[in-house]
Structures are given as structure tokens and as C-alpha cells.
N, C-alpha and C. Protein backbone atom coordinates (compact mmCIF):
# COMPACT_ATOMS: atom_id res chain seq x y z
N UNK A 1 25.20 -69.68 13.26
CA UNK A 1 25.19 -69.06 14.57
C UNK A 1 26.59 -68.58 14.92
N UNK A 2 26.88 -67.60 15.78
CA UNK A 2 27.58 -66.78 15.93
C UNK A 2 28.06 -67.17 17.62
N UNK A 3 29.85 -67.54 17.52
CA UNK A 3 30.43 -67.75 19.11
C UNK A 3 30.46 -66.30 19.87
N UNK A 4 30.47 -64.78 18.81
CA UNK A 4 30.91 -63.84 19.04
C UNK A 4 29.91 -63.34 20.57
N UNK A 5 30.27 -62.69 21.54
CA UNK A 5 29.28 -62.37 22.27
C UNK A 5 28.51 -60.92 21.82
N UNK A 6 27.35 -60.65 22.43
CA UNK A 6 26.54 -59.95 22.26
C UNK A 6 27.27 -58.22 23.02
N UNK A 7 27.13 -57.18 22.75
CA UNK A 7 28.09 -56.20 23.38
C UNK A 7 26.83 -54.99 23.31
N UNK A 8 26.32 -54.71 24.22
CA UNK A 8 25.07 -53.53 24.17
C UNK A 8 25.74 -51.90 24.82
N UNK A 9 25.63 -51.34 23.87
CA UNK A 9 26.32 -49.79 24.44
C UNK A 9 25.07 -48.76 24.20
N UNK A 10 24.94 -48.02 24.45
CA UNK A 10 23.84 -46.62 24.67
C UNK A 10 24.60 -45.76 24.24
N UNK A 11 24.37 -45.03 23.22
CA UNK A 11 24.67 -43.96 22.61
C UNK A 11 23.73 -42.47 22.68
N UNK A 12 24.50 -41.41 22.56
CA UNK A 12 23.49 -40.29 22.71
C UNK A 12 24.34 -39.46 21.44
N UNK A 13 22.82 -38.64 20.36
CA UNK A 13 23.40 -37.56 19.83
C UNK A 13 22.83 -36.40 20.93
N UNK A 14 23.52 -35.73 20.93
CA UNK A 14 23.47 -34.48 21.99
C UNK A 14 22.95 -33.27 21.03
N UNK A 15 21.50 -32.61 20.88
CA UNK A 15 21.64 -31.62 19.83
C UNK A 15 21.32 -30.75 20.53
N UNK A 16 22.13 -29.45 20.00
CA UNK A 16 22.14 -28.10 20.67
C UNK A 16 21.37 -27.39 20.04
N UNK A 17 20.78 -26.07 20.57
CA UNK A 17 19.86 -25.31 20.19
C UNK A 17 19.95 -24.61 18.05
N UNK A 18 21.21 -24.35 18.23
CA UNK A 18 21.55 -24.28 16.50
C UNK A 18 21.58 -25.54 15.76
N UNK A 19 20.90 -26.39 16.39
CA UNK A 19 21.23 -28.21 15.67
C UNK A 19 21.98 -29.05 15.54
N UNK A 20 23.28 -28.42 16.58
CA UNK A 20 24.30 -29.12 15.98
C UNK A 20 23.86 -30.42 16.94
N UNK A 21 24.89 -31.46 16.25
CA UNK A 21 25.29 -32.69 17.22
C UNK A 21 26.44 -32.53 17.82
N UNK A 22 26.76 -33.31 18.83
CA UNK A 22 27.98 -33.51 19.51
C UNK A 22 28.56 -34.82 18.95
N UNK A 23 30.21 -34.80 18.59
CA UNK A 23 30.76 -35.67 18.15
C UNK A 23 31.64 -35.64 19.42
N UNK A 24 32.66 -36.82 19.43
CA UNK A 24 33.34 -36.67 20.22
C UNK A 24 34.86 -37.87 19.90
N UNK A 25 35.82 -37.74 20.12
CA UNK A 25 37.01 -38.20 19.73
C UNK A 25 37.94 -39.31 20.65
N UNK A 26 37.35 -40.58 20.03
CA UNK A 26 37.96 -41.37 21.10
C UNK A 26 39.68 -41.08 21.26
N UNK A 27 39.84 -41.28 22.65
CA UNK A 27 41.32 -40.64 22.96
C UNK A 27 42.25 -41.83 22.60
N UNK A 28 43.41 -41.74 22.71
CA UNK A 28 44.48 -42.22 22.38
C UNK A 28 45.08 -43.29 23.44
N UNK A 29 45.22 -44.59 22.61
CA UNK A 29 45.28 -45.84 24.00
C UNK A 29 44.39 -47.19 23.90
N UNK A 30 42.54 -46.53 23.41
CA UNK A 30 41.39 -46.80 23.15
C UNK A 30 41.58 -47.69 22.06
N UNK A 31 40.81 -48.84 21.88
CA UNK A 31 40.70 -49.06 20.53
C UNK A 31 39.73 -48.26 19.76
N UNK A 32 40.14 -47.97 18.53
CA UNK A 32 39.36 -47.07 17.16
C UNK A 32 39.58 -45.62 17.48
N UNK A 33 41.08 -45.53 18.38
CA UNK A 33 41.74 -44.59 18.91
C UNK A 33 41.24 -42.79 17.59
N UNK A 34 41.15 -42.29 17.68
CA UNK A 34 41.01 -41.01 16.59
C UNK A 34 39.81 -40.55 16.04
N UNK A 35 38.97 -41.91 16.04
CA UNK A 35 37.89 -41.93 15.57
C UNK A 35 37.03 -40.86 16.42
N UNK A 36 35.63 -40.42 15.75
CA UNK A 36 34.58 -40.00 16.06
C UNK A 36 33.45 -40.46 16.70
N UNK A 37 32.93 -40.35 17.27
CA UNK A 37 31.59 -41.15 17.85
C UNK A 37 30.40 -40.48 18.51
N UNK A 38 29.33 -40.86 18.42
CA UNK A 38 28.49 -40.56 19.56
C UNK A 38 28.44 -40.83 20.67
N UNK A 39 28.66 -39.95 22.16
CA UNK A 39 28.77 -40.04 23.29
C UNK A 39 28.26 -41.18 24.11
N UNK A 40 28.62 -41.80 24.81
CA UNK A 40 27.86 -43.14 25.60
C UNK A 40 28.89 -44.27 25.99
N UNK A 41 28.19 -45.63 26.20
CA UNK A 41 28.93 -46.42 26.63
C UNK A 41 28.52 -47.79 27.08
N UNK A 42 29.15 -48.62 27.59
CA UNK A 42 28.78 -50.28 27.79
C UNK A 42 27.73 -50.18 28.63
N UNK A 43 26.33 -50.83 28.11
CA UNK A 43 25.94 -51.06 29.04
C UNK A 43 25.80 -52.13 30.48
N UNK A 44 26.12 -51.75 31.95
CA UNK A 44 26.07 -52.34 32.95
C UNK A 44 25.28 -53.16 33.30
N UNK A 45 25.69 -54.89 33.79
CA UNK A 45 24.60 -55.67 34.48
C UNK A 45 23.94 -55.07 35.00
N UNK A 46 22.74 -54.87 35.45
CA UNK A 46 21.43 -54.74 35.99
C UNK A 46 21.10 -53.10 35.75
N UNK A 47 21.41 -52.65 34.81
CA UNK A 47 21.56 -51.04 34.45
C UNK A 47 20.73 -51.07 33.05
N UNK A 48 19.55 -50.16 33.02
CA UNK A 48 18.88 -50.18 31.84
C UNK A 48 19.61 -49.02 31.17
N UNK A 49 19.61 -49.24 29.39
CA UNK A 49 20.52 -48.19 28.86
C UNK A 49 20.58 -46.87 28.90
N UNK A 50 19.11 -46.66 29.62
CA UNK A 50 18.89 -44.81 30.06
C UNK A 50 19.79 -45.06 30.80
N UNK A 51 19.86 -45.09 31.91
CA UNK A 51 20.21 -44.97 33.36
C UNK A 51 21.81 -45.37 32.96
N UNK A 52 22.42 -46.05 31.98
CA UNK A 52 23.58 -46.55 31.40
C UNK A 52 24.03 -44.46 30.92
N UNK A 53 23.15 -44.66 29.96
CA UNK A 53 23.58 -42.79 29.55
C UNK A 53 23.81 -41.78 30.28
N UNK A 54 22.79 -41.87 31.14
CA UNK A 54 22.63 -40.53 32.22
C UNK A 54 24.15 -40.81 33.05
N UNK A 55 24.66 -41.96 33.13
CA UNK A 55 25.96 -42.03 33.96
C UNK A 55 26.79 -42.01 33.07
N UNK A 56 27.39 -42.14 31.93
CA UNK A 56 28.42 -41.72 30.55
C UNK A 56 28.30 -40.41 30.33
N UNK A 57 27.32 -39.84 30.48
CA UNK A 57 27.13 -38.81 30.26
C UNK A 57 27.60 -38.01 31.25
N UNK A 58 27.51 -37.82 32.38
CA UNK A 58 28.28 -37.61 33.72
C UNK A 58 29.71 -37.63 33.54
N UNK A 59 29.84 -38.82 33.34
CA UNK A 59 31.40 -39.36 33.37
C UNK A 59 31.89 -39.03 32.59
N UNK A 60 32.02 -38.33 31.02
CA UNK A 60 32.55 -38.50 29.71
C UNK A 60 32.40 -37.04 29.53
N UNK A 61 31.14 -36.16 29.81
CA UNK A 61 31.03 -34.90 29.15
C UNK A 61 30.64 -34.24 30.84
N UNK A 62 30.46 -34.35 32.00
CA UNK A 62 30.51 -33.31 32.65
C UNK A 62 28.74 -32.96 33.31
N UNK A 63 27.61 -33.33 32.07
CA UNK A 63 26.58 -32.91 31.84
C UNK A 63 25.53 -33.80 33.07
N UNK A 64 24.48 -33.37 33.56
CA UNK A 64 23.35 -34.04 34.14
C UNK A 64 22.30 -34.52 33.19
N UNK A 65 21.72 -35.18 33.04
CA UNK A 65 20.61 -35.71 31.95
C UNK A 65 19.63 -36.49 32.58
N UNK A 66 18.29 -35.93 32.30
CA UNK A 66 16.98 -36.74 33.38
C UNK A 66 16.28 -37.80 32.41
N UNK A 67 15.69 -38.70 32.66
CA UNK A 67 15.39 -40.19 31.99
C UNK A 67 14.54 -39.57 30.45
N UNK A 68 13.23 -38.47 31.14
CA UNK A 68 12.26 -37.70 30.28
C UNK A 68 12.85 -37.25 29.07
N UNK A 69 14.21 -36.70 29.13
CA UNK A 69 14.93 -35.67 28.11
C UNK A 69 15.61 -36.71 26.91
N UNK A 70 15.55 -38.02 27.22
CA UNK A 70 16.16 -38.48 26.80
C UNK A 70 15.35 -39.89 25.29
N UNK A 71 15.39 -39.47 24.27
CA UNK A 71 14.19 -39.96 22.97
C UNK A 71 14.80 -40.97 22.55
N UNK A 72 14.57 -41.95 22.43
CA UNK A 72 14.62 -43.00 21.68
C UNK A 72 14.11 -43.08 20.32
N UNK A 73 15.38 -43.62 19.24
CA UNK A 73 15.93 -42.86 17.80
C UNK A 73 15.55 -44.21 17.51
N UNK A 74 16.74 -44.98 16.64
CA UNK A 74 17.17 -45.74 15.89
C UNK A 74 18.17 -46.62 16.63
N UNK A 75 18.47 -47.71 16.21
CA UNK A 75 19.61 -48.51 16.33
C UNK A 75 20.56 -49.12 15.37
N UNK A 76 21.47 -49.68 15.95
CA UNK A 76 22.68 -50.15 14.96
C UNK A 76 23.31 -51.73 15.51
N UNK A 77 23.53 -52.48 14.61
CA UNK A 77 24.26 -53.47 14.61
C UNK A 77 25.06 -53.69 13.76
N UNK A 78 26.57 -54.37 14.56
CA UNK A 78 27.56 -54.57 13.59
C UNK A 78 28.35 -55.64 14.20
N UNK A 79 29.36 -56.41 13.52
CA UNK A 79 29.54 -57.74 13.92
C UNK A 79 31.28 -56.98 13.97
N UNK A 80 32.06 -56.68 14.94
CA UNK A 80 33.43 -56.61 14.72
C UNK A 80 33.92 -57.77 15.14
N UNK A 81 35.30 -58.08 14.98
CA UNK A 81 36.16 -59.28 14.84
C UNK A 81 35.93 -60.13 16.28
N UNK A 82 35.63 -59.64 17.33
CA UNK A 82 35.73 -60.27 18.35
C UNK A 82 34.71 -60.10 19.28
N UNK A 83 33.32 -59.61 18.63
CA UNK A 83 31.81 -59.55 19.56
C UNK A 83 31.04 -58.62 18.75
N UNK A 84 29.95 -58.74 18.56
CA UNK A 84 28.74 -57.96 17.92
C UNK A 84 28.30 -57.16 18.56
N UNK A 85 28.12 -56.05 18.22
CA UNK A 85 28.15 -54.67 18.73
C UNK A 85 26.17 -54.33 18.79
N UNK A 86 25.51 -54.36 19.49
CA UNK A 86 23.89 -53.46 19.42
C UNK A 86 24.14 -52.39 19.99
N UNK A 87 23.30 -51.50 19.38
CA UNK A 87 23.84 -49.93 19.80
C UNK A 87 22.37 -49.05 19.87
N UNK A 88 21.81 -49.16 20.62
CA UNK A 88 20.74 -48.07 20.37
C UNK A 88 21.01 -46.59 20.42
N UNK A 89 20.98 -45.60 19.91
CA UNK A 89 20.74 -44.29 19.60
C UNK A 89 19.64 -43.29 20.35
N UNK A 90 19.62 -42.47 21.49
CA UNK A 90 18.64 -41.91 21.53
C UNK A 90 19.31 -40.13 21.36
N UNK A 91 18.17 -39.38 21.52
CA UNK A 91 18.25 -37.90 21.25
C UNK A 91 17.76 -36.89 22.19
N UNK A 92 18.59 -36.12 22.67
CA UNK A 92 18.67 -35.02 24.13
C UNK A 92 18.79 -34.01 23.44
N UNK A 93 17.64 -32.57 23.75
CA UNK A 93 18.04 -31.62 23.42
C UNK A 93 18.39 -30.98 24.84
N UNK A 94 18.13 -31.57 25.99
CA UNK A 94 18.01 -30.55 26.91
C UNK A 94 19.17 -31.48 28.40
N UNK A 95 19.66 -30.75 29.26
CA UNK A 95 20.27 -31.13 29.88
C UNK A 95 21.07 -29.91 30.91
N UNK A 96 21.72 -30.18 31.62
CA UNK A 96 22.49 -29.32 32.50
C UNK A 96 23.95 -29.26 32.90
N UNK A 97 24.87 -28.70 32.70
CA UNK A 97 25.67 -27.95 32.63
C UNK A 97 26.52 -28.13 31.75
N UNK A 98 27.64 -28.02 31.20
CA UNK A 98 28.78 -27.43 30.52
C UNK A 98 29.06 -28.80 29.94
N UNK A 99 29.11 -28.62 28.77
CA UNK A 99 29.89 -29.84 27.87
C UNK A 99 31.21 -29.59 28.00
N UNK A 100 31.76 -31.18 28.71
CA UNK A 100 33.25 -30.55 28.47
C UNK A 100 33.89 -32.21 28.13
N UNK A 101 35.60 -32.06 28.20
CA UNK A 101 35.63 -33.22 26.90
C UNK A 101 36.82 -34.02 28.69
N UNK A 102 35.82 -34.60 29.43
CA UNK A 102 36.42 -35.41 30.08
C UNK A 102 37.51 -36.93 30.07
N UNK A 103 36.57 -37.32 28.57
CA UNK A 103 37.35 -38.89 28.82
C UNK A 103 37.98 -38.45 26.87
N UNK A 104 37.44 -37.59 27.05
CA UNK A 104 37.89 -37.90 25.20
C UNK A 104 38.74 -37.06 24.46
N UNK A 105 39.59 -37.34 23.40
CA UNK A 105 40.64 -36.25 23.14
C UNK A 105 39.94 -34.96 22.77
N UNK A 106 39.05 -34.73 21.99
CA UNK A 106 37.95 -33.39 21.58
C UNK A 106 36.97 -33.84 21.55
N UNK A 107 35.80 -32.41 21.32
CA UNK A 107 34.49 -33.06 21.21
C UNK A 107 34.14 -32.08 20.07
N UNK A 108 33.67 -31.80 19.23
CA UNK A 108 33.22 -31.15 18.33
C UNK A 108 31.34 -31.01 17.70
N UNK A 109 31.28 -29.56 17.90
CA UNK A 109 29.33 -29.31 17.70
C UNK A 109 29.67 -29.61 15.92
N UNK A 110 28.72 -30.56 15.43
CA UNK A 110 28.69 -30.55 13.92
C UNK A 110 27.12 -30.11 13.36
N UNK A 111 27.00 -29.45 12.60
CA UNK A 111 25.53 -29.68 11.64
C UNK A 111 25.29 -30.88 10.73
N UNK A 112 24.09 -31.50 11.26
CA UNK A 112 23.55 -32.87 10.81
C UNK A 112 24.40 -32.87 9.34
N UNK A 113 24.40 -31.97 8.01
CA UNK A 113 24.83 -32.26 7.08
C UNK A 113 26.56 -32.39 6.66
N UNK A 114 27.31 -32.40 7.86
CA UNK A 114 28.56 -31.95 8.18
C UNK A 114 28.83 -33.73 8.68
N UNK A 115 28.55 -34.67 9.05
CA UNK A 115 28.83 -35.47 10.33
C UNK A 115 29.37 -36.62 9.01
N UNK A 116 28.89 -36.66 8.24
CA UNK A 116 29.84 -37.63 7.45
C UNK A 116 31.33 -37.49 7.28
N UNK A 117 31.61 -36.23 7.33
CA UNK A 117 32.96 -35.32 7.20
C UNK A 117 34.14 -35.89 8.30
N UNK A 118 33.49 -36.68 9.28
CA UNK A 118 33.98 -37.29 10.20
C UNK A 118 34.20 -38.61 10.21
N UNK A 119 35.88 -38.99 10.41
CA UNK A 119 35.24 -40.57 10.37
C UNK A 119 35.41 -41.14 11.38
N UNK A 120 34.25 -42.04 11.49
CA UNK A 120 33.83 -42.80 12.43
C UNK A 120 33.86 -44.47 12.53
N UNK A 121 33.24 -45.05 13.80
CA UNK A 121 34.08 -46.80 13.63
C UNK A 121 32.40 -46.90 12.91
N UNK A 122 32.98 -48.25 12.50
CA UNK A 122 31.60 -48.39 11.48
C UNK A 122 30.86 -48.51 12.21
N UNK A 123 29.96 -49.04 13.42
CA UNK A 123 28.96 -49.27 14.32
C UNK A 123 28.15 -47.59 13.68
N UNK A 124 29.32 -46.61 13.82
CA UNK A 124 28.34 -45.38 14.08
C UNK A 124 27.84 -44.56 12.62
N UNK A 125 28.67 -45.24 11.76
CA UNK A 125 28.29 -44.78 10.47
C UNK A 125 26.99 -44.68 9.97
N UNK A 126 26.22 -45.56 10.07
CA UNK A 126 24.72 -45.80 9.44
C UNK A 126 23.54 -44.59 10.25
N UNK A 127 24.26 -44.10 11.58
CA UNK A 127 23.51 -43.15 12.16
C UNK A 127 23.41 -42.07 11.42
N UNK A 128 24.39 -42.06 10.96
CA UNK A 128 24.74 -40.54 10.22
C UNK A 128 23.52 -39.79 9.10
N UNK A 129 22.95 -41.01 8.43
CA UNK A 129 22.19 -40.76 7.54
C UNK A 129 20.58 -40.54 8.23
N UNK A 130 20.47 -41.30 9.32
CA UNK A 130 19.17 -41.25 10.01
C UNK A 130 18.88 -39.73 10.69
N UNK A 131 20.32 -39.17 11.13
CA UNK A 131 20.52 -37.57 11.75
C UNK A 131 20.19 -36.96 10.68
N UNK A 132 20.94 -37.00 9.89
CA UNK A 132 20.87 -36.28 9.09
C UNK A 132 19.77 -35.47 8.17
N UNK A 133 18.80 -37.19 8.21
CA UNK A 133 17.52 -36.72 7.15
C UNK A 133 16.46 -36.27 8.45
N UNK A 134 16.61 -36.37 9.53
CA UNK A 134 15.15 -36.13 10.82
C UNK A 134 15.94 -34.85 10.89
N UNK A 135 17.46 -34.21 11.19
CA UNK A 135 17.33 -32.45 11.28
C UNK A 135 17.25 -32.19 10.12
């Protein structure tokens, strides 16, 4: 058994009409500072992980996102040095207004077969292959 605590974050791939995904570049300061990731974030006491997204998503990229738009993918677990990471994954094609790169150093549109090209903290690695083979 494990002292590490449990750490639940909501992740979103964001895919745009040409397929791409949205990556995005944790900024500088951050731990896993440079790295790549899928958009999202901790989820809040009494906050279910939609309702966790639809507000990261706000906060991080600018964008509105309604509960409906929002698909439930895959998940990820990973044990880092100081708490175990669960990560569920869901998938938005649709949303409202302007992607823009609020909390993060860049954000970059990739094609599903492009996203390995990026590196990422391991939590988000194993997604890569699940994107990849569903676009």
C-alpha cells in the first residue's frame, strides 16, 4: 500500500475541425516546466471533473465549453515521487471562442500522428497512442 496521496486532474484533448489536437506548454516556474500537455487541471473539492474542465478551460485557454460537448475517452495513472497522479481524458470538438495561451508558455494545433514529437510528463504519454489510433 501506498502513503502517496491520490491527485485527480481532468484533462481535455481539444480537436479542431482539420484534427488537430491542442498541446499546450507548461510555463516556466511550474513543475515539468517545458513540457507538453493536455489542457486541464486539479480537480476541486466538491467539483465534478466536467465542471473542473469547463473552468480550466476558461482560465487556461480563454474558451467556453458546455458539459454535452464534452466525451469521455480514456484514462491514465502514474505514481510520481510525491502522489499518484489519475487523470481522466475527455474529447471536445466544439466550443466557443478563441484559443488563446493564457496560463501557458505556447499552445500548439498538432495532427494525432505528430503528438509523440512532443515531449511530455509521463502521466500524458500513454494518451498519445489512444489519440492517435481513434483519429
Amino acid at each position: 500500500m501506498s502513503d502517496k496521496p491520490v491527485v485527480l486532474v481532468a484533462a481535455c484533448a481539444l480537436i479542431d475541425i482539420d484534427g488537430r489536437v491542442l498541446l499546450a506548454q507548461r510555463p516556466e516556474g511550474k513543475q515539468l516546466a517545458g513540457l507538453w500537455e493536455f489542457p486541464g487541471g486539479k480537480v476541486e473539492p466538491g467539483e465534478s471533473p466536467e465542471q473542473c474542465l469547463i473552468r480550466e478551460l476558461r482560465e487556461e485557454l480563454a474558451i467556453d465549453v458546455v458539459e454535452a460537448c464534452l466525451a469521455p475517452f480514456v484514462f491514465t495513472s502514474h505514481a510520481y515521487d510525491s502522489f499518484h497522479l489519475m487523470m481522466p481524458l475527455w474529447l471536445c470538438r466544439r466550443w466557443s471562442g478563441v484559443v488563446q495561451a493564457l496560463e501557458h508558455k505556447a499552445l500548439a494545433w498538432v495532427k494525432p500522428d505528430r503528438l509523440a514529437d512532443y515531449p511530455m510528463p509521463p502521466a500524458d504519454e500513454p494518451l498519445v497512442a489512444w489519440l492517435r489510433d481513434l483519429l
